[in-house]
PDB file of N, CA and C in Angstrom:
ATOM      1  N   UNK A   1      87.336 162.464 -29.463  1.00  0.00           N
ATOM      2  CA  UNK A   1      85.997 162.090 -29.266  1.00  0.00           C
ATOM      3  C   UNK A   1      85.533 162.462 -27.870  1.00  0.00           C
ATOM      4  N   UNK A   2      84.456 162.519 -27.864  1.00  0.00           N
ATOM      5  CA  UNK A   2      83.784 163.197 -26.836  1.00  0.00           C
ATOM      6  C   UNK A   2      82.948 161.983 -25.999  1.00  0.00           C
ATOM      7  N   UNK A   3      83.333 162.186 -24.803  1.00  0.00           N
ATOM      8  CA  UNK A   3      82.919 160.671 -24.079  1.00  0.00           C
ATOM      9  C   UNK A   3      81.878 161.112 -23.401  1.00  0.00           C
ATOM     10  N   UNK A   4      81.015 160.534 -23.176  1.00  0.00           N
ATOM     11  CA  UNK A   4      79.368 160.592 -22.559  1.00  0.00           C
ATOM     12  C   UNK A   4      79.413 159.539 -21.435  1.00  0.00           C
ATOM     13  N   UNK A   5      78.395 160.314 -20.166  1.00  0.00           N
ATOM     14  CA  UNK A   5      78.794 159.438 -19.150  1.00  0.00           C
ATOM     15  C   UNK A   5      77.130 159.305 -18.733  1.00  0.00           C
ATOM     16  N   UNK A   6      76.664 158.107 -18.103  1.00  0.00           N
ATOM     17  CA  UNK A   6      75.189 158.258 -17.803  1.00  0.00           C
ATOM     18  C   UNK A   6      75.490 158.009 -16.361  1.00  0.00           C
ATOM     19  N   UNK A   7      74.542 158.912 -16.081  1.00  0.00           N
ATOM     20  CA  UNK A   7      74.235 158.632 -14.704  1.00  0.00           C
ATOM     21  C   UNK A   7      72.826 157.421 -14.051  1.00  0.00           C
ATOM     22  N   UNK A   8      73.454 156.866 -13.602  1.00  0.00           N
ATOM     23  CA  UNK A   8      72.476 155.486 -12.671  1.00  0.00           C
ATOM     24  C   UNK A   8      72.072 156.204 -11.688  1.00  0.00           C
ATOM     25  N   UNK A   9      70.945 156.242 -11.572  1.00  0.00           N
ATOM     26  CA  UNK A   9      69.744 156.260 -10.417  1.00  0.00           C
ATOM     27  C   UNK A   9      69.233 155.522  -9.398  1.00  0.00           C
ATOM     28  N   UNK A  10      69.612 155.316  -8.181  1.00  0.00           N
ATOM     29  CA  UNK A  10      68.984 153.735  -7.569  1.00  0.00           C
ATOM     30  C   UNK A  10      67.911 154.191  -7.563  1.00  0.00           C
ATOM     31  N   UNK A  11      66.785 153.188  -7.255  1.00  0.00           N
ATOM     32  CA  UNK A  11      65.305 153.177  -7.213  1.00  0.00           C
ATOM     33  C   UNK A  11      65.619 153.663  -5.527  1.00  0.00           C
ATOM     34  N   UNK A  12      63.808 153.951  -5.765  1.00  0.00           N
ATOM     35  CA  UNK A  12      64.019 154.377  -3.725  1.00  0.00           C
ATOM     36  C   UNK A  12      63.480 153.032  -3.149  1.00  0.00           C
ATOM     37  N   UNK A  13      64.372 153.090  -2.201  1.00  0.00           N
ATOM     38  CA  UNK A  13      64.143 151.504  -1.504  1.00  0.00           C
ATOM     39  C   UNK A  13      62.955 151.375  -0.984  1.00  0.00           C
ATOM     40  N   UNK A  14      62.310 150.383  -1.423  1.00  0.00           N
ATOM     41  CA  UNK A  14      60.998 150.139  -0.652  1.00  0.00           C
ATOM     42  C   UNK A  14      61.244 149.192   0.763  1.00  0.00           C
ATOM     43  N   UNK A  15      60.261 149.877   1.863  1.00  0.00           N
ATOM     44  CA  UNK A  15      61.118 149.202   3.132  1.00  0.00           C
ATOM     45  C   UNK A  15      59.880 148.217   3.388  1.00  0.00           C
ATOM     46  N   UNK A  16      59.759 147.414   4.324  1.00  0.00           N
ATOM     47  CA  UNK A  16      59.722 146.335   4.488  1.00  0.00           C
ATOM     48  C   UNK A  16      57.983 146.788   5.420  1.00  0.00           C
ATOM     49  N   UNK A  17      57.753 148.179   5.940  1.00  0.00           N
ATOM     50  CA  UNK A  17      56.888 148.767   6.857  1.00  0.00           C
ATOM     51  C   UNK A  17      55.900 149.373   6.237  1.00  0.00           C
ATOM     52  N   UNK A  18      54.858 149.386   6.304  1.00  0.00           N
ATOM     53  CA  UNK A  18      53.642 149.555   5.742  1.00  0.00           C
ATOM     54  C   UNK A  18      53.370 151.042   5.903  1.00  0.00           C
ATOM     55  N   UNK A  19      52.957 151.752   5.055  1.00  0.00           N
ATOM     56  CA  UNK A  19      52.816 153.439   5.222  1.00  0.00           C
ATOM     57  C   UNK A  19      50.979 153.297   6.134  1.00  0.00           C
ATOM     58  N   UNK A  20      51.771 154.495   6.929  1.00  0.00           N
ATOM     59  CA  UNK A  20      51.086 154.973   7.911  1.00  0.00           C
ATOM     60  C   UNK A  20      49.819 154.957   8.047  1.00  0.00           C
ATOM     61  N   UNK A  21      48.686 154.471   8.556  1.00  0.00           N
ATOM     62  CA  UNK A  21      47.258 154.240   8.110  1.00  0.00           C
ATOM     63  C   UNK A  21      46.371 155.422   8.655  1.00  0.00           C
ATOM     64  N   UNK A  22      45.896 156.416   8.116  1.00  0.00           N
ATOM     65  CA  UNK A  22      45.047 157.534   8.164  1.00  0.00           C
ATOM     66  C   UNK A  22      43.795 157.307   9.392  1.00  0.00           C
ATOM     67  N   UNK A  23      43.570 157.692  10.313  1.00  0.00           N
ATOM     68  CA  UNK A  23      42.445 157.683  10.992  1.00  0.00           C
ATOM     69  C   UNK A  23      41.161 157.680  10.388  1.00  0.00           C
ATOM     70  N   UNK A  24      40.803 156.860  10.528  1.00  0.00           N
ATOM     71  CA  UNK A  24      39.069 156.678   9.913  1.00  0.00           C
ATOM     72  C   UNK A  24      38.026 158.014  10.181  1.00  0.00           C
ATOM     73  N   UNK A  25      37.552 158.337   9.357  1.00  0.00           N
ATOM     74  CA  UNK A  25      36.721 159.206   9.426  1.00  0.00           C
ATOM     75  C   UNK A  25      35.416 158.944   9.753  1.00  0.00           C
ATOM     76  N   UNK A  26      34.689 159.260  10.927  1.00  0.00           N
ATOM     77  CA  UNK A  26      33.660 159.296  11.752  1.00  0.00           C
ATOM     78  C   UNK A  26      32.413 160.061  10.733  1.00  0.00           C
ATOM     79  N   UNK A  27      31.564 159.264  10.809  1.00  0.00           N
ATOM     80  CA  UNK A  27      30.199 159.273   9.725  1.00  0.00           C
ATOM     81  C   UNK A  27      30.114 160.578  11.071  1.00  0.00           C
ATOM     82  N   UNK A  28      29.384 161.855  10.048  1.00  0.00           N
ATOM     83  CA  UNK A  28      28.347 162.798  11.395  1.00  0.00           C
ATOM     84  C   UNK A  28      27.520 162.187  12.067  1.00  0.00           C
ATOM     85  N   UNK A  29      27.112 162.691  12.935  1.00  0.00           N
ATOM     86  CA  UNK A  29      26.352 161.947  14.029  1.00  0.00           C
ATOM     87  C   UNK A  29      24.937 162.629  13.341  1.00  0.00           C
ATOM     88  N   UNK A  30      24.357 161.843  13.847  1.00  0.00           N
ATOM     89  CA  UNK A  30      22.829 161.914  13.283  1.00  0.00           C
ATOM     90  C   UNK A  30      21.991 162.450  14.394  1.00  0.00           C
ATOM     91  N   UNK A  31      20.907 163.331  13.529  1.00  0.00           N
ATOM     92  CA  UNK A  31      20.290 163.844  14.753  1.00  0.00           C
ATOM     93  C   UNK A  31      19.251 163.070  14.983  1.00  0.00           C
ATOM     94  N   UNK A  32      18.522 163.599  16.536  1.00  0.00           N
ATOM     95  CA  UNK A  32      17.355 162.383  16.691  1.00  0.00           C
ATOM     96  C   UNK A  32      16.207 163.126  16.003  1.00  0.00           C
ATOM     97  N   UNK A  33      15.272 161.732  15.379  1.00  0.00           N
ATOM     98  CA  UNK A  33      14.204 162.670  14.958  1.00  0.00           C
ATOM     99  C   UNK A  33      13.536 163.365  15.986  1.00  0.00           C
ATOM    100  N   UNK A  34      12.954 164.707  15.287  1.00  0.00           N
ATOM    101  CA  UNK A  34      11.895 165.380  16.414  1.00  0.00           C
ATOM    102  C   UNK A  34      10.619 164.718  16.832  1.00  0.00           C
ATOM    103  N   UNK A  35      10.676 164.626  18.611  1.00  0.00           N
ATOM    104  CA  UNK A  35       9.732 163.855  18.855  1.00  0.00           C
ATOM    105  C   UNK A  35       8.254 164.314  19.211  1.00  0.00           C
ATOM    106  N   UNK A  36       6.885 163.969  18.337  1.00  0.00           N
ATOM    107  CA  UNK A  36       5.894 163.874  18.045  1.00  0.00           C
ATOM    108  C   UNK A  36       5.430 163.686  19.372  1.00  0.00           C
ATOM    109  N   UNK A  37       4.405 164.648  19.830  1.00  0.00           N
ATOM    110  CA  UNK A  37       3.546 164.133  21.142  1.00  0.00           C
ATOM    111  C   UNK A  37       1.998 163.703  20.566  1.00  0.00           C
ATOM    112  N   UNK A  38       1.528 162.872  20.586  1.00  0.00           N
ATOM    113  CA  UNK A  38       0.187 162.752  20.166  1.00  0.00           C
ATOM    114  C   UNK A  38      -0.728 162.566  20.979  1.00  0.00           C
ATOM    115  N   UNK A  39      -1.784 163.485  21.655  1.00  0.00           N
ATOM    116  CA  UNK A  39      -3.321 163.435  22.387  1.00  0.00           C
ATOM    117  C   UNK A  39      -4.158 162.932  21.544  1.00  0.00           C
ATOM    118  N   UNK A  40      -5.008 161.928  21.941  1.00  0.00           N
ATOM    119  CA  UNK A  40      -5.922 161.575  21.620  1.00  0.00           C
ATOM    120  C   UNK A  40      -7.561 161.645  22.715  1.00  0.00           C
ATOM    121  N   UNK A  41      -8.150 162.305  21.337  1.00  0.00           N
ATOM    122  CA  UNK A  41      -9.937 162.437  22.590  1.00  0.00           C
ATOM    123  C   UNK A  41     -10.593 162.090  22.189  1.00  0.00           C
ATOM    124  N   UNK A  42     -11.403 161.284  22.465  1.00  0.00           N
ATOM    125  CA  UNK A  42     -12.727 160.162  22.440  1.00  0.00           C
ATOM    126  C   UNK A  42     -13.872 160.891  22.768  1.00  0.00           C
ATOM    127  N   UNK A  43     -14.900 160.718  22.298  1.00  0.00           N
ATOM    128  CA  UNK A  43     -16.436 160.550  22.471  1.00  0.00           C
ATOM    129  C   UNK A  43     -17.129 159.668  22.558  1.00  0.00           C
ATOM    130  N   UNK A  44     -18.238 159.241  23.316  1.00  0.00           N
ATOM    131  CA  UNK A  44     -19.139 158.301  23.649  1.00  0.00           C
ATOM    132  C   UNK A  44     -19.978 158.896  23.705  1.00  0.00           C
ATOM    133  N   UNK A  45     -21.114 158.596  22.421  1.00  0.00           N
ATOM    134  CA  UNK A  45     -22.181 159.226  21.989  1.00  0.00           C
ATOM    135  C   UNK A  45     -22.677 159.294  20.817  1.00  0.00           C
ATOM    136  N   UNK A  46     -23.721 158.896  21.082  1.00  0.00           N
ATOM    137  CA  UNK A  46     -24.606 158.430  19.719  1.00  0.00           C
ATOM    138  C   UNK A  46     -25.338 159.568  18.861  1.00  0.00           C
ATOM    139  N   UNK A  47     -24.762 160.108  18.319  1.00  0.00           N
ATOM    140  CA  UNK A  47     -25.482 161.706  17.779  1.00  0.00           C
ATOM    141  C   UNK A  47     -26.903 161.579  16.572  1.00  0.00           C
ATOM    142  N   UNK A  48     -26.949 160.206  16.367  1.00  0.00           N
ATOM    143  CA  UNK A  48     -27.977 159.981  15.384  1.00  0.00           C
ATOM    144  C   UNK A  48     -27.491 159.933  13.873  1.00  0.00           C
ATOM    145  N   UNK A  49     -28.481 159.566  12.959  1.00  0.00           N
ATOM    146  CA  UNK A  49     -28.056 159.255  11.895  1.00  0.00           C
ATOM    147  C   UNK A  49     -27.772 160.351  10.928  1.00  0.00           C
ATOM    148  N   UNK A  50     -26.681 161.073  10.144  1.00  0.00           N
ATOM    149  CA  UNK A  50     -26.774 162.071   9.636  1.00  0.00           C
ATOM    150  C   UNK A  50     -25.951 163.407  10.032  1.00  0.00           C
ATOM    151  N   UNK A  51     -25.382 163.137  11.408  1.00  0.00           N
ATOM    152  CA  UNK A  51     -25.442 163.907  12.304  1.00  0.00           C
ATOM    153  C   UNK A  51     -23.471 163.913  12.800  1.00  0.00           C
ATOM    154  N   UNK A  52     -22.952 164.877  12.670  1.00  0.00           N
ATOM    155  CA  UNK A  52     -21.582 164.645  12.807  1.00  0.00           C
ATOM    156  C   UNK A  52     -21.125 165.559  14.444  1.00  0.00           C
ATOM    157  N   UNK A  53     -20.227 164.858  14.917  1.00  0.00           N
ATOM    158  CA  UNK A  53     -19.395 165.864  16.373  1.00  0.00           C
ATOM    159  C   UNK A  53     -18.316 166.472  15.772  1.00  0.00           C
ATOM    160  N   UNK A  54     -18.601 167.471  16.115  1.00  0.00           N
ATOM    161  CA  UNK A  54     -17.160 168.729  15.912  1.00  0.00           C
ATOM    162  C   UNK A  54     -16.481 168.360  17.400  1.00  0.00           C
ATOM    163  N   UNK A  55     -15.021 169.376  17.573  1.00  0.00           N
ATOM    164  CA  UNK A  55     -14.725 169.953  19.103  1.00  0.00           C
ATOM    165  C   UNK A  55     -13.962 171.210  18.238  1.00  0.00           C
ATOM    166  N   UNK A  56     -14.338 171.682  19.449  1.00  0.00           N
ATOM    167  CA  UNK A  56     -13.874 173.796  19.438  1.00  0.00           C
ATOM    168  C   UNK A  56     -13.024 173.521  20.610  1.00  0.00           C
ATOM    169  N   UNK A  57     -11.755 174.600  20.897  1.00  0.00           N
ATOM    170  CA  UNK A  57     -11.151 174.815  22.034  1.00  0.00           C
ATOM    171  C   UNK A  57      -9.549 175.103  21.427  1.00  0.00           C
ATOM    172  N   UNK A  58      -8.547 174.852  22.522  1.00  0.00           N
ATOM    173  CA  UNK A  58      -7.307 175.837  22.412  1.00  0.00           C
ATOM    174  C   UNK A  58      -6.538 174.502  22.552  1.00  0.00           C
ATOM    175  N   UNK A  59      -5.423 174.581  21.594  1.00  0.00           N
ATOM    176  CA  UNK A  59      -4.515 173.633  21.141  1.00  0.00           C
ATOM    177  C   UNK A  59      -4.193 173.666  19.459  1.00  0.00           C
ATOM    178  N   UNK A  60      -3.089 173.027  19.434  1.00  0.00           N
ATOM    179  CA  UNK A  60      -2.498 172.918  17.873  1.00  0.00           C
ATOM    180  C   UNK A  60      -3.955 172.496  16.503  1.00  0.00           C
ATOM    181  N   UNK A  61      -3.991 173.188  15.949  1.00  0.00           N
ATOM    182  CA  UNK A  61      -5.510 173.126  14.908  1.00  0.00           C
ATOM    183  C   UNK A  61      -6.947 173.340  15.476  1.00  0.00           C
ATOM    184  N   UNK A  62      -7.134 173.814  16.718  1.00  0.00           N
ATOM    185  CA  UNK A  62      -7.865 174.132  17.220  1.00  0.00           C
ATOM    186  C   UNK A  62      -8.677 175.658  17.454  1.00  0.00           C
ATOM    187  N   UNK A  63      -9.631 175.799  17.406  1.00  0.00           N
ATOM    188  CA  UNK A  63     -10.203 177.245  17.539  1.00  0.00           C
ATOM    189  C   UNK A  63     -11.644 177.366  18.238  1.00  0.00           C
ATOM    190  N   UNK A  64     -11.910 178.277  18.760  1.00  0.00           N
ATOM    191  CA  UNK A  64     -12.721 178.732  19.404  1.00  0.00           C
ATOM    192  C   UNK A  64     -14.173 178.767  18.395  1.00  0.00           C
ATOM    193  N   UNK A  65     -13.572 179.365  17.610  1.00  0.00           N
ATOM    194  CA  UNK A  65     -14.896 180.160  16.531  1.00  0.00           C
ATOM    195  C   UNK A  65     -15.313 178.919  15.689  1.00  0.00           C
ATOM    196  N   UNK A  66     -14.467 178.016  14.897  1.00  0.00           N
ATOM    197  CA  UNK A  66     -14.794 176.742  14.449  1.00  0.00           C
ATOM    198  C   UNK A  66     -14.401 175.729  14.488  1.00  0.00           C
ATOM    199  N   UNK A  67     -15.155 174.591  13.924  1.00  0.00           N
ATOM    200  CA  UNK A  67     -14.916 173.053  14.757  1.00  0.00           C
ATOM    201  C   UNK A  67     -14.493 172.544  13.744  1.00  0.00           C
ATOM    202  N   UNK A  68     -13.453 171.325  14.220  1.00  0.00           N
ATOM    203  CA  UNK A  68     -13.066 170.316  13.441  1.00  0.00           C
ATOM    204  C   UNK A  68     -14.178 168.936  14.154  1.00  0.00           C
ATOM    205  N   UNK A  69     -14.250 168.618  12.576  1.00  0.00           N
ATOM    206  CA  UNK A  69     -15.054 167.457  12.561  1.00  0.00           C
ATOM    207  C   UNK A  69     -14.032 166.158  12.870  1.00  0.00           C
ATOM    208  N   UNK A  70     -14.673 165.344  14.326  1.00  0.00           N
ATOM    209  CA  UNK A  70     -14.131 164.005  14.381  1.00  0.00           C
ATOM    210  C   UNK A  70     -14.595 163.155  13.373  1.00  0.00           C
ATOM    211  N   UNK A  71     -13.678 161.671  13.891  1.00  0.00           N
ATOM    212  CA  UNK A  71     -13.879 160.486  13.151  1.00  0.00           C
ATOM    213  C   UNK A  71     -14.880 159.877  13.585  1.00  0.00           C
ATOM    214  N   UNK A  72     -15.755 158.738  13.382  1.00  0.00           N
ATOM    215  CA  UNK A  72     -17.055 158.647  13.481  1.00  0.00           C
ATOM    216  C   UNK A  72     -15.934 157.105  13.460  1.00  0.00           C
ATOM    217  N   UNK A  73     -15.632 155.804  14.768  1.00  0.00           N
ATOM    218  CA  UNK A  73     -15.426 155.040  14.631  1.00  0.00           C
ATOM    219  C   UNK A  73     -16.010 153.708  14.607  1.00  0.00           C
ATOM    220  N   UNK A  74     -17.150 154.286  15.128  1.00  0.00           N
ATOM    221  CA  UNK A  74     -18.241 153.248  15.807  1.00  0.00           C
ATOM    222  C   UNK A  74     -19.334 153.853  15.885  1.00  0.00           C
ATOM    223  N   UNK A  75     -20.598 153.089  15.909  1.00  0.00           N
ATOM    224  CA  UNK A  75     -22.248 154.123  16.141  1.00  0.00           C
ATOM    225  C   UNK A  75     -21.763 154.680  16.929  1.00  0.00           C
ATOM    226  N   UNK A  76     -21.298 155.112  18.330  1.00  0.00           N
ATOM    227  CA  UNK A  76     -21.407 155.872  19.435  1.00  0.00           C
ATOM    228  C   UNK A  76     -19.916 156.027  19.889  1.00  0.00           C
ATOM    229  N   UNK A  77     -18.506 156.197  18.849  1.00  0.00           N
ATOM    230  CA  UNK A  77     -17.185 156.511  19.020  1.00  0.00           C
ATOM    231  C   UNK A  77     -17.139 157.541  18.408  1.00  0.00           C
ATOM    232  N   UNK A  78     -16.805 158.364  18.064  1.00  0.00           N
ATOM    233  CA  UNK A  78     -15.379 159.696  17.734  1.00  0.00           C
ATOM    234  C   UNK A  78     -14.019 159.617  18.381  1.00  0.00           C
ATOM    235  N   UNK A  79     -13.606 160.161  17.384  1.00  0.00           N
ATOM    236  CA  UNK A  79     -12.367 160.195  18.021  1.00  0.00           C
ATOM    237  C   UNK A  79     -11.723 161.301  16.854  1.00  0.00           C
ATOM    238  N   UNK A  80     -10.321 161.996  17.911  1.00  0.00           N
ATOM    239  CA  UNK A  80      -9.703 163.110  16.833  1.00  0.00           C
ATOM    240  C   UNK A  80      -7.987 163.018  17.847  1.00  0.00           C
ATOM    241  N   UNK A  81      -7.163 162.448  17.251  1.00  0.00           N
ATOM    242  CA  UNK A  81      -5.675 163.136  17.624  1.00  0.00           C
ATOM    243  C   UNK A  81      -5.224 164.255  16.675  1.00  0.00           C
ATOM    244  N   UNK A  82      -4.477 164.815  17.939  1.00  0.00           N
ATOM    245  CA  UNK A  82      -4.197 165.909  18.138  1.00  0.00           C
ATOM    246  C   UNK A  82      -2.650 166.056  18.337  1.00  0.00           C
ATOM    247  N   UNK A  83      -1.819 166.612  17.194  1.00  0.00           N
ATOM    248  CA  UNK A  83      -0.147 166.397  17.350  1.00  0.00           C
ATOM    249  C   UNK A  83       0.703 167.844  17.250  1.00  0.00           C
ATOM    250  N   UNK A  84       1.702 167.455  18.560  1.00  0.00           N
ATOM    251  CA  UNK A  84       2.563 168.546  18.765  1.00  0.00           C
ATOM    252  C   UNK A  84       2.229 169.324  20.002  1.00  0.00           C
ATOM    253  N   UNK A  85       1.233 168.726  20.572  1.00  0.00           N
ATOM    254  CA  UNK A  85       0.653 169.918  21.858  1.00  0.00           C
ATOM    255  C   UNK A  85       2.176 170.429  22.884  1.00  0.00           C
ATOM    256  N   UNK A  86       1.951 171.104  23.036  1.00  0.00           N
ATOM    257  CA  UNK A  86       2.893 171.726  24.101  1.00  0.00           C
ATOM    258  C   UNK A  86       2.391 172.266  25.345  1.00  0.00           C
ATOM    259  N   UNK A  87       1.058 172.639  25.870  1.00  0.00           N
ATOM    260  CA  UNK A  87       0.205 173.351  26.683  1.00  0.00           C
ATOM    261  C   UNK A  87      -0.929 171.983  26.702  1.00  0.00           C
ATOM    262  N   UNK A  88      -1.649 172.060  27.682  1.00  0.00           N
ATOM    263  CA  UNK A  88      -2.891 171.007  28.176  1.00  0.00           C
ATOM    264  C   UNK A  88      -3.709 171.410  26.922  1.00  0.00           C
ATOM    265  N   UNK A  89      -4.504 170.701  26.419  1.00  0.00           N
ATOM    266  CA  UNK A  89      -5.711 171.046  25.292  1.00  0.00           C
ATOM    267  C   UNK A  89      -6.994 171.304  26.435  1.00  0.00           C
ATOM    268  N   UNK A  90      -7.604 172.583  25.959  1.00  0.00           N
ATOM    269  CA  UNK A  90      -8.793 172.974  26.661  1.00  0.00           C
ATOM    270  C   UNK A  90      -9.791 172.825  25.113  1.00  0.00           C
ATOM    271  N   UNK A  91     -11.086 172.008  25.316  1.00  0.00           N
ATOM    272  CA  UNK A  91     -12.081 171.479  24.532  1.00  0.00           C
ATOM    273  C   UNK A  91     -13.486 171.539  24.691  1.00  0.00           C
ATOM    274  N   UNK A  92     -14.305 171.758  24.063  1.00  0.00           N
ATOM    275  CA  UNK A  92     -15.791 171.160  24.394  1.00  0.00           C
ATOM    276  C   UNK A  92     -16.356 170.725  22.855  1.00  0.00           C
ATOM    277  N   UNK A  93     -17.284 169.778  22.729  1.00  0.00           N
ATOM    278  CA  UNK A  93     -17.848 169.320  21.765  1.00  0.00           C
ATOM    279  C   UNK A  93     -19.075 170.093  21.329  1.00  0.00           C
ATOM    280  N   UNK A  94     -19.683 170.073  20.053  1.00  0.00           N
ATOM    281  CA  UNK A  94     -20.328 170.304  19.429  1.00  0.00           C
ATOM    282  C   UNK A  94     -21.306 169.396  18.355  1.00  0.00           C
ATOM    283  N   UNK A  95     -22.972 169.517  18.437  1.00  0.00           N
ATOM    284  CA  UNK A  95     -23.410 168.779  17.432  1.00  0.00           C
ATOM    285  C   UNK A  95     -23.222 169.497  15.925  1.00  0.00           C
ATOM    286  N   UNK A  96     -22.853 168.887  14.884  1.00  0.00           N
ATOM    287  CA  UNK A  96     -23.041 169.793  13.639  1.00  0.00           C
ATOM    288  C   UNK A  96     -22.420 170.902  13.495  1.00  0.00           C
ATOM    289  N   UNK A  97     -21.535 171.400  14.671  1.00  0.00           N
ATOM    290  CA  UNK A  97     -20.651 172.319  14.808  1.00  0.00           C
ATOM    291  C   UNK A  97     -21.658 173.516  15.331  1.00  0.00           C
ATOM    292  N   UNK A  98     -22.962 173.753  15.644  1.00  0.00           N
ATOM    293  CA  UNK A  98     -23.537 174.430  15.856  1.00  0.00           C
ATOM    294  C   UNK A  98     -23.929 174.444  17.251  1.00  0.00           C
ATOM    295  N   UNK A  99     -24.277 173.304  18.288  1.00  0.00           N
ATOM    296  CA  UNK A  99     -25.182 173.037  19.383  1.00  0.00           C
ATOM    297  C   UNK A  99     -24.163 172.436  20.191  1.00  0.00           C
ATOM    298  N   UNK A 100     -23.582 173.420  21.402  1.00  0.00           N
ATOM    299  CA  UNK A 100     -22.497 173.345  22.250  1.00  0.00           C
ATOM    300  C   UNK A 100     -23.403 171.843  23.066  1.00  0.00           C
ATOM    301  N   UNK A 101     -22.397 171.382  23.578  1.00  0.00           N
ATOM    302  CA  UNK A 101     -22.532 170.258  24.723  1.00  0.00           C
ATOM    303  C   UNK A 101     -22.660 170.993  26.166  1.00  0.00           C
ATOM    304  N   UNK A 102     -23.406 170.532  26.868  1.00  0.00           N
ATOM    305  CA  UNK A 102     -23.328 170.973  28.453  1.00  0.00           C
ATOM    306  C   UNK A 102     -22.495 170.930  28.960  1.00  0.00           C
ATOM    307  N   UNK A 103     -22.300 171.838  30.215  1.00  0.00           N
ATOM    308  CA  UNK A 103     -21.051 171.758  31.135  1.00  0.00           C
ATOM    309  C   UNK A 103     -20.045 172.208  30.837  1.00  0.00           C
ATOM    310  N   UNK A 104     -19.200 172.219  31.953  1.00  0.00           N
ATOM    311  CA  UNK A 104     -17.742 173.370  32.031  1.00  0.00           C
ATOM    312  C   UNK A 104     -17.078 172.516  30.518  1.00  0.00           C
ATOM    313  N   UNK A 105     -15.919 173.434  30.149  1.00  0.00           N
ATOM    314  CA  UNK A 105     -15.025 172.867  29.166  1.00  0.00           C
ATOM    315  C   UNK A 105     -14.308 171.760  29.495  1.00  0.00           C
ATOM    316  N   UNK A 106     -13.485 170.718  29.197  1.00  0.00           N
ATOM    317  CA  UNK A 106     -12.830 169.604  29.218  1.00  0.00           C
ATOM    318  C   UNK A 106     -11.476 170.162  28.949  1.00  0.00           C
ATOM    319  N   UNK A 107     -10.313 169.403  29.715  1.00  0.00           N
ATOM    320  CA  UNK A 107      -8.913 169.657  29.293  1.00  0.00           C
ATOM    321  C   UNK A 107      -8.347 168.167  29.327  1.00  0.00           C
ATOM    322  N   UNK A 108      -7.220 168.468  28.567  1.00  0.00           N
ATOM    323  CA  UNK A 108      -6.514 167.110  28.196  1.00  0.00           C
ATOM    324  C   UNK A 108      -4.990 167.424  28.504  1.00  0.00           C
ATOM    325  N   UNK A 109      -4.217 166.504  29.218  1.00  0.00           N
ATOM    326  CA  UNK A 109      -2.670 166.708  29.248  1.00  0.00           C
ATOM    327  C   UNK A 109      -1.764 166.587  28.036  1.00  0.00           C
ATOM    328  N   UNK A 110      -0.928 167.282  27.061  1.00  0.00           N
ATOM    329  CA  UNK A 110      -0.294 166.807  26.193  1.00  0.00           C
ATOM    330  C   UNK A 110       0.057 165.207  26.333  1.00  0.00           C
ATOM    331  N   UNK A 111       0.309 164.841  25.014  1.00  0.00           N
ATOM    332  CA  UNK A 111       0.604 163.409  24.770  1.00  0.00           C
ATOM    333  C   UNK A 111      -0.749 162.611  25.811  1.00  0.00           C
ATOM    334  N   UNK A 112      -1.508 162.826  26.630  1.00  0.00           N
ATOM    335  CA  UNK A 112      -2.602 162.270  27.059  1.00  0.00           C
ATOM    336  C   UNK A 112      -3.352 161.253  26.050  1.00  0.00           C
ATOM    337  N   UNK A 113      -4.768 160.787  26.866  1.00  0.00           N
ATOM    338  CA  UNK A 113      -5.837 160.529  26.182  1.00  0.00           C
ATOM    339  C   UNK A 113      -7.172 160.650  26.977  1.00  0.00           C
ATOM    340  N   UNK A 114      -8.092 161.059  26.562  1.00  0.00           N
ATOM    341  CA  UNK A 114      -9.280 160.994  26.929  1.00  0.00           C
ATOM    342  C   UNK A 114     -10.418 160.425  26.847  1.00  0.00           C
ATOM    343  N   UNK A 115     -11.499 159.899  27.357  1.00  0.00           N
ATOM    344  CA  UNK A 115     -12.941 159.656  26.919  1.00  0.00           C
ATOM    345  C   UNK A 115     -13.666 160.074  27.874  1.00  0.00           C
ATOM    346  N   UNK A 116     -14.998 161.211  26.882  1.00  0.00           N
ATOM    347  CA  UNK A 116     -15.962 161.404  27.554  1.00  0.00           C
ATOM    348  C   UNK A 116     -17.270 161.204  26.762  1.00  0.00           C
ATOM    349  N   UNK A 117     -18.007 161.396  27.938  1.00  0.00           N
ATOM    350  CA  UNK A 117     -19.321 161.298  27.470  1.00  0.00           C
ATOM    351  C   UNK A 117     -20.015 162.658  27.417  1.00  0.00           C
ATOM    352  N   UNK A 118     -20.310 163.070  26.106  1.00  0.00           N
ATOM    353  CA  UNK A 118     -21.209 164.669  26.652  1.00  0.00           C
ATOM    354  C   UNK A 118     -22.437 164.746  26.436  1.00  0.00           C
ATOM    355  N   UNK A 119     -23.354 165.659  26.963  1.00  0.00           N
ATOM    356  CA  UNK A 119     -24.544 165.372  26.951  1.00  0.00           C
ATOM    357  C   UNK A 119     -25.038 166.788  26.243  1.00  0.00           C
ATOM    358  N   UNK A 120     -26.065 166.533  25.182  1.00  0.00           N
ATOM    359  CA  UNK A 120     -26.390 167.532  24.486  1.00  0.00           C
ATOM    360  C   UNK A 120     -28.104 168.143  24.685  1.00  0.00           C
TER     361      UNK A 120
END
């Protein structure tokens, strides 16, 4: 007869020391949001009933040839911000977008604010 032999296996010893703990993984760093400069320019002036203020001049949405119409906040407020400037805003107002305001042009410092009064 043919004798058969088994072989025993010990288990692998489990030791008593805790397996090695992996370095935590660091969330990416976040970038900062991009920061927004906002000018704001005022008017004081009562243009009448019907009757809207543009401004023309050089800056972000701005142009020479045509006007953006301000906000009408009050009988005798406008107002228009202006975002992202990088260069001073050079400005002058307009009635109806047609009838320039007197006097030299107006400038504004980025992130600034202004109020004027113009006379038409």
């Amino acid at each position: 007869m043919k004798k058969t032999t088994t072989k025993i296996t010990k288990a692998a010893s489990s030791s008593s020391r805790p397996a090695a703990a992996r370095p935590a993984r660091k969330a990416p760093a976040k970038k900062p949001a991009a920061r927004t400069t906002s000018t704001k320019i005022n008017a004081t002036i009562d243009v009448g009933f019907g009757n809207t203020l543009y401004i023309r001049g050089e800056g972000p949405g701005l142009s020479w040839d045509r006007g953006l119409a301000m906000d009408c906040t009050a009988d005798d407020q406008w107002t228009i911000t202006i975002s992202d400037a990088a260069t001073p805003i050079v400005f002058k107002f307009l009635l109806n977008d047609t009838t320039w305001c007197a006097g030299n042009d107006y400038t504004v410092e980025p992130g600034g604010s202004t109020t004027v009064t113009p006379i038409f």
